[in-house]
Protein backbone atom coordinates (compact mmCIF):
# COMPACT_ATOMS: atom_id res chain seq x y z
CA UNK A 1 -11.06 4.44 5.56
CA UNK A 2 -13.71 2.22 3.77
CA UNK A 3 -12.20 -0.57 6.18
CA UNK A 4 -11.56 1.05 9.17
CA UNK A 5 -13.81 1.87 12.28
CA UNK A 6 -13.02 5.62 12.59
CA UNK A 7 -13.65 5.74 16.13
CA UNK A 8 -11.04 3.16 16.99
CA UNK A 9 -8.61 4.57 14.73
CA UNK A 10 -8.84 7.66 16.18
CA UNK A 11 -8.11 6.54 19.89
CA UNK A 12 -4.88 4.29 18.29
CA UNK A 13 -3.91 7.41 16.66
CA UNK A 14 -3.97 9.66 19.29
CA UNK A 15 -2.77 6.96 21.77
CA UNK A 16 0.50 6.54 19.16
CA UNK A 17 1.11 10.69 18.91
CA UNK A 18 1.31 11.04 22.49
CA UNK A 19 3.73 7.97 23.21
CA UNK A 20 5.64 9.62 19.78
CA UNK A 21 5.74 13.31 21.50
CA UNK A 22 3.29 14.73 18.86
CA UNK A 23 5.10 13.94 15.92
CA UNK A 24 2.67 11.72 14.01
CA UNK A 25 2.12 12.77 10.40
CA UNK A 26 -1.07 10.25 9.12
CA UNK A 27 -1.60 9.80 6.13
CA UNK A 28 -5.20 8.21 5.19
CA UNK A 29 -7.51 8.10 2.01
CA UNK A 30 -10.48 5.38 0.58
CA UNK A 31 -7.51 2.77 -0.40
CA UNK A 32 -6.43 1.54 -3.38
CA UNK A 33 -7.45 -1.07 -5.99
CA UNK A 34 -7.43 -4.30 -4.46
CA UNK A 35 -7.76 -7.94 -5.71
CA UNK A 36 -11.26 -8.45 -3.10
CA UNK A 37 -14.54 -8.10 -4.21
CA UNK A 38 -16.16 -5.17 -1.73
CA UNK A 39 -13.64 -6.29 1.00
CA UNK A 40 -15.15 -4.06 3.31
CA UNK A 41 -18.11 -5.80 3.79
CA UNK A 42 -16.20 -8.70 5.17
CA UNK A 43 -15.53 -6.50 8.03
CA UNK A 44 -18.89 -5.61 8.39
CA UNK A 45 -18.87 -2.57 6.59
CA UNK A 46 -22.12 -2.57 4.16
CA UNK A 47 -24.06 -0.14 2.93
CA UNK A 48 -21.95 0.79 0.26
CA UNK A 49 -23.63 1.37 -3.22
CA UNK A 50 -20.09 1.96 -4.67
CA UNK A 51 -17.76 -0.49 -6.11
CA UNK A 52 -15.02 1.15 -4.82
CA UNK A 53 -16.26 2.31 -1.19
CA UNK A 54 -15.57 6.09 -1.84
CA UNK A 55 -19.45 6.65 -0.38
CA UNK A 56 -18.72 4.82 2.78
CA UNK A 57 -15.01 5.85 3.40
CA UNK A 58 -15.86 10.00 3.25
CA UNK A 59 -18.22 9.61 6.16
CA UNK A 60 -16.06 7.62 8.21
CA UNK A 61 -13.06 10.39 7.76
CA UNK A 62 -15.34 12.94 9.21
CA UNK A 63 -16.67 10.83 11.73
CA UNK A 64 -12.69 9.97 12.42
CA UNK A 65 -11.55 13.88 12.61
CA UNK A 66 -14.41 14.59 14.52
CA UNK A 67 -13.75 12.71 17.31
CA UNK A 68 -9.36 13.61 16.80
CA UNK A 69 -10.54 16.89 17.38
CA UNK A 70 -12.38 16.51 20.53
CA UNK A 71 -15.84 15.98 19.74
CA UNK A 72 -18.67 14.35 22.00
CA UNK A 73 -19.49 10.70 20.35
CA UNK A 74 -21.71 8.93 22.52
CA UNK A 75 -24.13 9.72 24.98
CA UNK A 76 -22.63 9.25 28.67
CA UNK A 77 -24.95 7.18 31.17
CA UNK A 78 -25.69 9.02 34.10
CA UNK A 79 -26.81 5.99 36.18
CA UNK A 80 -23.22 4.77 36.28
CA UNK A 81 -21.23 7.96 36.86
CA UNK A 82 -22.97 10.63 37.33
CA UNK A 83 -22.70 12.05 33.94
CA UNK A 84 -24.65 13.77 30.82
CA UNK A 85 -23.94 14.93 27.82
CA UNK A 86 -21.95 13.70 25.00
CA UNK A 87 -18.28 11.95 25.95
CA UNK A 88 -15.34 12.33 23.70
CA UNK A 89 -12.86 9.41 22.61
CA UNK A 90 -9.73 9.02 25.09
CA UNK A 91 -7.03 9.52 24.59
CA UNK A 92 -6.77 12.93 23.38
CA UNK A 93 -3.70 14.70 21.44
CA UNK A 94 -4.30 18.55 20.75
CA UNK A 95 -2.69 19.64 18.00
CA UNK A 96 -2.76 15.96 15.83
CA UNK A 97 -5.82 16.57 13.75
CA UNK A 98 -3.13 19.65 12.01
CA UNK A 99 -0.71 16.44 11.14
CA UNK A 100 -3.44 14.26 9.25
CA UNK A 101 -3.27 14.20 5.55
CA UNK A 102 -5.71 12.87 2.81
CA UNK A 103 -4.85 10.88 0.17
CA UNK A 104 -6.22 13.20 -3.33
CA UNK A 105 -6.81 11.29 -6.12
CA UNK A 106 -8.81 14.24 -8.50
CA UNK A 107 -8.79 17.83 -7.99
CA UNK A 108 -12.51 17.64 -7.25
CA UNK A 109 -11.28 15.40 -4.10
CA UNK A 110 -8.57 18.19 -3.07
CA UNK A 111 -11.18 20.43 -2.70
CA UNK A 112 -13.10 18.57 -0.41
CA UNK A 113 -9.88 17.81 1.67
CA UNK A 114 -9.88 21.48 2.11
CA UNK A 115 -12.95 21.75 3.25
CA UNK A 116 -12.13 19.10 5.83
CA UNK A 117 -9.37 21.06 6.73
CA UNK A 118 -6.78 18.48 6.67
CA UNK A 119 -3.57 18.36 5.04
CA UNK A 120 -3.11 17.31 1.13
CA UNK A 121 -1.20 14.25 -0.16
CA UNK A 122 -1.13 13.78 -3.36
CA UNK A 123 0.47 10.34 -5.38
CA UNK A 124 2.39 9.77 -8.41
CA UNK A 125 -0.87 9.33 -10.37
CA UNK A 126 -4.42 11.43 -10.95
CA UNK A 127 -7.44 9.27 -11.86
CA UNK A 128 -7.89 12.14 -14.41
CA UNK A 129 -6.59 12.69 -17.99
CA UNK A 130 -6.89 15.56 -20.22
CA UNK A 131 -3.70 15.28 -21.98
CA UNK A 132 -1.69 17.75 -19.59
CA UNK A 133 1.59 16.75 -17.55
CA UNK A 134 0.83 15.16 -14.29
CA UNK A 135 2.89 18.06 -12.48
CA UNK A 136 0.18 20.48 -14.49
CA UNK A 137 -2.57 18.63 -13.20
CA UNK A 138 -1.16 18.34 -9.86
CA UNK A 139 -0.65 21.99 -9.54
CA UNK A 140 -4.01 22.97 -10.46
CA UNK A 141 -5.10 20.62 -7.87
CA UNK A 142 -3.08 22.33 -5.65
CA UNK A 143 -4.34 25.82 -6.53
CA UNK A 144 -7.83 24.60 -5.94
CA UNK A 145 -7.18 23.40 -2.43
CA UNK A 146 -5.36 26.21 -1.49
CA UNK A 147 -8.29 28.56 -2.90
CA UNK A 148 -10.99 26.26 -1.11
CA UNK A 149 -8.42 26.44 2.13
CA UNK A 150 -8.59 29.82 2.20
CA UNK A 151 -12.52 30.39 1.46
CA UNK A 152 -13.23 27.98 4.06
CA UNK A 153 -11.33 30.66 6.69
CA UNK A 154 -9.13 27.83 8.56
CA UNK A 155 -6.57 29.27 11.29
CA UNK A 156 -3.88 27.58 10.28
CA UNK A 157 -1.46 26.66 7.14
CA UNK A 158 -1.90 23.43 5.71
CA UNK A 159 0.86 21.18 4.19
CA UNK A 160 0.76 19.87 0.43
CA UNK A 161 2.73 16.73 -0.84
CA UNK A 162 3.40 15.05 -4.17
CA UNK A 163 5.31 12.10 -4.52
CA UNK A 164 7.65 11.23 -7.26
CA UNK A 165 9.83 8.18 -8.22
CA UNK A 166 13.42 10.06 -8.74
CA UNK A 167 16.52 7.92 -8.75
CA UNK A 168 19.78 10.06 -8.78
CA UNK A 169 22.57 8.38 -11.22
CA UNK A 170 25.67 7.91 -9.16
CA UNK A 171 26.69 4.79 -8.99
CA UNK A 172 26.86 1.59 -11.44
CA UNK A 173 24.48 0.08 -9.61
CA UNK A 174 21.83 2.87 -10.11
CA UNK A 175 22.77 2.57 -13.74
CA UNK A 176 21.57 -1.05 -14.14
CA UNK A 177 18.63 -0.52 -12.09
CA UNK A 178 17.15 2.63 -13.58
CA UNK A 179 19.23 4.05 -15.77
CA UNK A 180 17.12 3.03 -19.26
CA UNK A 181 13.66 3.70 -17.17
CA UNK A 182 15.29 7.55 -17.22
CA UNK A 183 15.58 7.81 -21.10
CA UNK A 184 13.33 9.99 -22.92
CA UNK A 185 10.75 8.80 -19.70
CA UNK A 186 7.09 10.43 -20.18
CA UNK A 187 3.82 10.24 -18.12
CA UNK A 188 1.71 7.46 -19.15
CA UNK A 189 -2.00 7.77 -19.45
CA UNK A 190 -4.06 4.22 -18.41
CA UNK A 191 -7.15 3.00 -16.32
CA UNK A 192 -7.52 2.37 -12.65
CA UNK A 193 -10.55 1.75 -11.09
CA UNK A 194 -12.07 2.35 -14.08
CA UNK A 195 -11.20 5.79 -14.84
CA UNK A 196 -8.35 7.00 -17.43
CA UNK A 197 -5.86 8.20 -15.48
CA UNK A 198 -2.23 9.78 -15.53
CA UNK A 199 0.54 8.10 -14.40
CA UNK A 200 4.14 10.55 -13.47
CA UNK A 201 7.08 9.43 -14.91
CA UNK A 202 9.96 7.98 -13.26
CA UNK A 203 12.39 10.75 -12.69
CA UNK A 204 15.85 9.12 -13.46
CA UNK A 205 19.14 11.02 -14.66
CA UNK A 206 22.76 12.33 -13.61
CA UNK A 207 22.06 14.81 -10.70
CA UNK A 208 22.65 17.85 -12.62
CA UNK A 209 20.26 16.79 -15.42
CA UNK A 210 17.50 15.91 -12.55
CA UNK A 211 17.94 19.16 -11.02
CA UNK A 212 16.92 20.88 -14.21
CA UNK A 213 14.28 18.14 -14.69
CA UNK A 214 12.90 18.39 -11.48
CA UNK A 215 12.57 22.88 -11.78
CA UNK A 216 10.12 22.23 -14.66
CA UNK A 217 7.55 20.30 -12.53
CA UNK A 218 5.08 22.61 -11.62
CA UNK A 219 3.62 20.39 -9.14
CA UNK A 220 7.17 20.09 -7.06
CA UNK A 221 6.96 23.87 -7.76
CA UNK A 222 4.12 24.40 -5.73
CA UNK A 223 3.97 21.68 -3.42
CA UNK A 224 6.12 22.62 0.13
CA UNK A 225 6.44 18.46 0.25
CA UNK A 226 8.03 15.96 -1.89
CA UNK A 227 7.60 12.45 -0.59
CA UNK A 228 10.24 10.11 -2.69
CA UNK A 229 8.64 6.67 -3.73
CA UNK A 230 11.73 3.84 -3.42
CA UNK A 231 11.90 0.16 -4.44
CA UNK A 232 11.53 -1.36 -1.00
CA UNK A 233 12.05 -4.89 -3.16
CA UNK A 234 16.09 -4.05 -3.43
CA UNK A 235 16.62 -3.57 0.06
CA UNK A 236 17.42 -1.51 2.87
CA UNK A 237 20.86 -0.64 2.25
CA UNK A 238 20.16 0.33 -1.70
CA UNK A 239 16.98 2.25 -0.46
CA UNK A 240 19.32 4.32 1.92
CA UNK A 241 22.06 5.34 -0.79
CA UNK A 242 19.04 6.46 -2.97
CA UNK A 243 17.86 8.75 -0.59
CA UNK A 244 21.13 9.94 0.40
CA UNK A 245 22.31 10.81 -3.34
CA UNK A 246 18.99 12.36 -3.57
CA UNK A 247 19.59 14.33 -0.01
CA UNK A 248 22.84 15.13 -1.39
CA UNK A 249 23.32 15.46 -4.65
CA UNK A 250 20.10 17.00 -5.66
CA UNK A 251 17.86 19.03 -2.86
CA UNK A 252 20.62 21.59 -1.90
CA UNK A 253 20.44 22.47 -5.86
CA UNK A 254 16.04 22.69 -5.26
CA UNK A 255 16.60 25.00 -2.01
CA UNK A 256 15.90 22.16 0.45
CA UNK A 257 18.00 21.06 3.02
CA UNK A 258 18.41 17.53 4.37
CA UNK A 259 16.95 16.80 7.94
CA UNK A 260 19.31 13.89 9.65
CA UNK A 261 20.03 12.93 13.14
CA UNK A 262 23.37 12.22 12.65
CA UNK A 263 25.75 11.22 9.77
CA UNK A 264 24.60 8.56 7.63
CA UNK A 265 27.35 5.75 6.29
CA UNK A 266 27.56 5.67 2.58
CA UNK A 267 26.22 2.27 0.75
CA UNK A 268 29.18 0.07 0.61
CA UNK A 269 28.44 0.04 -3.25
């Protein structure tokens, strides 16, 4: 958001959920690390007294839902229509500012996502570290957005996601690729943006062992959303056989059922 106007963004993503039949899902948050130097301000964003835009990029996402959900945002000019009052941003798509998530990287943050009343997405990593499992952290961040959720009396039910990296073993190929990141694989605990932070392992075993893996993460647990990170570097056709196995082999097992069009053809492995 630190890089985006939020009024603009808004009319694109409203524009898109109505050409998509309401079935955007978007997913936004401050950004990542990134190699420039306060890139923002090269697109005339300023104003920003932190080096990582988190002061700038909060505003704009209210600003941003604000006008999703209706909101007047400028004054109309009633020399050239008629008009007063405040106008809204057009186009408008009732029901989208339910499908936008933020990006959580604390359980601090979570909170104020509830308080925003917007979904909660949540990554393989927490820029936090006390020494507890990534799927413990995780689900005390989820417990504290769902608390905040509730306090804050929203009318509807919101949506929580975690994201993992979990390669099902069932093929040779898997094997090579992942089979010795899966052995005796632990969180790691390291520094982004300056903070210590915990990393979540890479999930990585036959699909019974994953299954019983996969119970003891409380976050999983708790979330009602597990978004699957793949290694878009080996391909479209390896990327599909992952998520099948995974669709297959491993979610009946968790009490979720895969969502499809239509059959899928197996990786011609």
């Amino acid at each position: 958001m630190r890089y985006e106007n939020p009024l603009y963004l808004a009319e694109e993503a409203a524009a898109l959920d109505l050409i998509a039949d309401g079935r955007v899902a978007l997913g936004v948050s401050r950004g990542s690390p990134e190699p420039a130097l306060r890139g923002w301000e090269a697109f005339g964003y300023a104003g920003s007294t932190d080096p990582r835009g988190a002061d700038i990029a909060r505003p704009k996402f209210e600003r941003f839902m604000a006008a999703i959900r209706g909101e007047g945002m400028a004054d109309a000019d009633p020399e050239q229509f008629g008009k007063t009052g405040k106008l809204r941003i057009e186009p408008q798509s009732p029901g989208l500012d339910r499908r936008i998530w933020w990006g959580a990287g604390t359980r601090a943050t979570a909170e104020w996502t509830a308080e925003q009343g917007v979904n909660l997405m949540s990554s393989t990593l927490l820029t936090e570290a006390s020494g507890e499992s990534l799927g413990d952290l995780q689900r005390e961040q989820i417990d504290r957005f769902r608390a905040v959720w509730k306090a804050s009396g929203h009318d509807f039910t919101p949506r929580v996601s975690v994201s993992r990296s979990i390669f099902p073993l069932t093929h040779e190929l898997d094997y090579r690729f992942f089979g010795l990141r899966g052995q005796e694989s632990a969180d790691q605990i390291g520094v982004i943006d300056g903070f210590r932070s915990t990393f979540g392992k890479t999930y990585a075993a036959e699909p019974d062992k994953l299954i019983e893996q996969l119970k003891q993460d409380a976050a999983i647990e708790a979330a009602d959303t597990v978004m699957l990170t793949i290694p878009n570097t080996l391909g479209v056709d390896y990327n599909l056989h992952v998520l099948q196995s995974f669709a297959e082999h491993v979610a009946p097992a968790l009490g979720w059922r895969p969502n499809t069009d239509g059959p899928v053809e197996p990786m011609p492995l």
